[in-house]
C-alpha atoms as a PDB file:
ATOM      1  CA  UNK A   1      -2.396  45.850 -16.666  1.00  0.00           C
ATOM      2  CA  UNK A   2      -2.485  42.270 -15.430  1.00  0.00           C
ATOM      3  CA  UNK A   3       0.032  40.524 -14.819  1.00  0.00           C
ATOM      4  CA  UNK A   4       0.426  37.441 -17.733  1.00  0.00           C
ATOM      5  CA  UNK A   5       1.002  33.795 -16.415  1.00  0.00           C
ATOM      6  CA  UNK A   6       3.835  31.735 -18.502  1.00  0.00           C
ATOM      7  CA  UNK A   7       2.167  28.942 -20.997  1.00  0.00           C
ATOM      8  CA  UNK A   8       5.232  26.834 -20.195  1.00  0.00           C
ATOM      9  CA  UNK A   9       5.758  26.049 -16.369  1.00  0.00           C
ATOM     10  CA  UNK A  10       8.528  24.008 -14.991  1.00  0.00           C
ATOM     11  CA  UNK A  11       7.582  21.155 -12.537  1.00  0.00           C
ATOM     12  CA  UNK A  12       8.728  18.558 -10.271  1.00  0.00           C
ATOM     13  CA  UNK A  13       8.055  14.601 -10.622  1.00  0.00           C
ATOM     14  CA  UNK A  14       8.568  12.198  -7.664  1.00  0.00           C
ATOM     15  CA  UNK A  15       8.753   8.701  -7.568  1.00  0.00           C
ATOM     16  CA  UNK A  16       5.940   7.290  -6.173  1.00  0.00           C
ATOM     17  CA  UNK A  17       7.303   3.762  -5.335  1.00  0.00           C
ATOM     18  CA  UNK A  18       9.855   5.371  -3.376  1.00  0.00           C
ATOM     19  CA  UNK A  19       7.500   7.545  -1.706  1.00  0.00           C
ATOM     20  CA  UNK A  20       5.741   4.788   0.002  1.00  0.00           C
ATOM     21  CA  UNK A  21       8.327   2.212   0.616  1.00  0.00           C
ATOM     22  CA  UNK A  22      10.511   2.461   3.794  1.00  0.00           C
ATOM     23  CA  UNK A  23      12.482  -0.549   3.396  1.00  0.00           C
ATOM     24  CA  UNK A  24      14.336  -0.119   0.543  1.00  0.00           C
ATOM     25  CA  UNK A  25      18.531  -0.557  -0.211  1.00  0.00           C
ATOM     26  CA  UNK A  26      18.971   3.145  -0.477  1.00  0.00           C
ATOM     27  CA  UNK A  27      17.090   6.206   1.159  1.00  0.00           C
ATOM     28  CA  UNK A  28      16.003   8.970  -0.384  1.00  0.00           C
ATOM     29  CA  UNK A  29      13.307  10.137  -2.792  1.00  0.00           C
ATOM     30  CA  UNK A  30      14.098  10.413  -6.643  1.00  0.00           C
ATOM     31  CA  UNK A  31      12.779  13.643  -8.502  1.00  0.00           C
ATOM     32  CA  UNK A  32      12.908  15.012 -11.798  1.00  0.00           C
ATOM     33  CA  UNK A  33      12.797  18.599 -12.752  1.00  0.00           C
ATOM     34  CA  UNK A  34      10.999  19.395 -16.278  1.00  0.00           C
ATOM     35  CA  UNK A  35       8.368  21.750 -18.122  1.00  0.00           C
ATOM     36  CA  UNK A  36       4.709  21.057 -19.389  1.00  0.00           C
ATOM     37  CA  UNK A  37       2.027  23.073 -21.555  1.00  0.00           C
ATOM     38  CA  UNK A  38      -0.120  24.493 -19.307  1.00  0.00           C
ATOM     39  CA  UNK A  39      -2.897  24.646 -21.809  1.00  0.00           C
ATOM     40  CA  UNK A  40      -2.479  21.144 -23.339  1.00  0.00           C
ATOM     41  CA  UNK A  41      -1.984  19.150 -20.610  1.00  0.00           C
ATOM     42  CA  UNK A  42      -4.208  20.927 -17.331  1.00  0.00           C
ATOM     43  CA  UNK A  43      -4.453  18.041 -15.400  1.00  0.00           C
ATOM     44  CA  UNK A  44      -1.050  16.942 -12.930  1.00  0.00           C
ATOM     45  CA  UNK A  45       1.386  14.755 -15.209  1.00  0.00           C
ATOM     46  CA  UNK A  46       2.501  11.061 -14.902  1.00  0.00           C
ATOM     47  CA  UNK A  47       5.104   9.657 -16.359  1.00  0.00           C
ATOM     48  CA  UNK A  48       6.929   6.235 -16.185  1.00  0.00           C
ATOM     49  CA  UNK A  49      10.498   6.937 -15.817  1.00  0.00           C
ATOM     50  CA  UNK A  50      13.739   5.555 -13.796  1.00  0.00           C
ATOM     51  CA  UNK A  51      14.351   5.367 -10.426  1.00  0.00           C
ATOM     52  CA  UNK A  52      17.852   5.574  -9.626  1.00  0.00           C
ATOM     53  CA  UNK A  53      16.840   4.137  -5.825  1.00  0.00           C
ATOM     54  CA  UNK A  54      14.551   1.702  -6.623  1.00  0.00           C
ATOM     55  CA  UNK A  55      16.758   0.278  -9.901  1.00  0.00           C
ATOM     56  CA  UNK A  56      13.574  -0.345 -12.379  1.00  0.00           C
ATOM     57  CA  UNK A  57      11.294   1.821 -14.278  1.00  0.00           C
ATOM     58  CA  UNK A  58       8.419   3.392 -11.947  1.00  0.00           C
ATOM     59  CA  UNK A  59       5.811   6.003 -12.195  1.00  0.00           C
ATOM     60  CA  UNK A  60       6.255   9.515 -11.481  1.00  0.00           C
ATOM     61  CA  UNK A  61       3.815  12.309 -10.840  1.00  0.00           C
ATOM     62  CA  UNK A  62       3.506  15.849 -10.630  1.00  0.00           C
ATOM     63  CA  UNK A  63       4.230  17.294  -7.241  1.00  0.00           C
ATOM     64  CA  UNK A  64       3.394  20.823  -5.987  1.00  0.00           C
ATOM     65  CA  UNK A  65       6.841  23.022  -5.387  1.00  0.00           C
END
């Protein structure tokens, strides 16, 4: 028997301000950890969340682990 994949997969969402800017008050790249549908949503997630680094509200997207 095959082996069945999960419909519910956990994944990882970086900031993507922080990503590309270098000179910034604090280093480091902000992530956060959640799950998605994998049959309603197919396509890589973005969400607008906050950055604890950059102090606002920035977009986040799907990252491979």
């Amino acid at each position: 028997m095959a082996k069945s994949k999960e419909i519910r997969v956990i994944i990882n969402l970086e900031c993507m301000n922080c990503a590309q800017n270098f000179e910034k008050k604090y280093r480091g790249v902000s992530r956060y950890t959640t799950q998605k549908n994998r049959r309603n949503t197919p396509i890589r997630l973005e969400l607008k969340k906050f950055c604890r680094y950059c102090g606002k509200h920035t977009i986040y997207k799907e990252i491979k682990k």
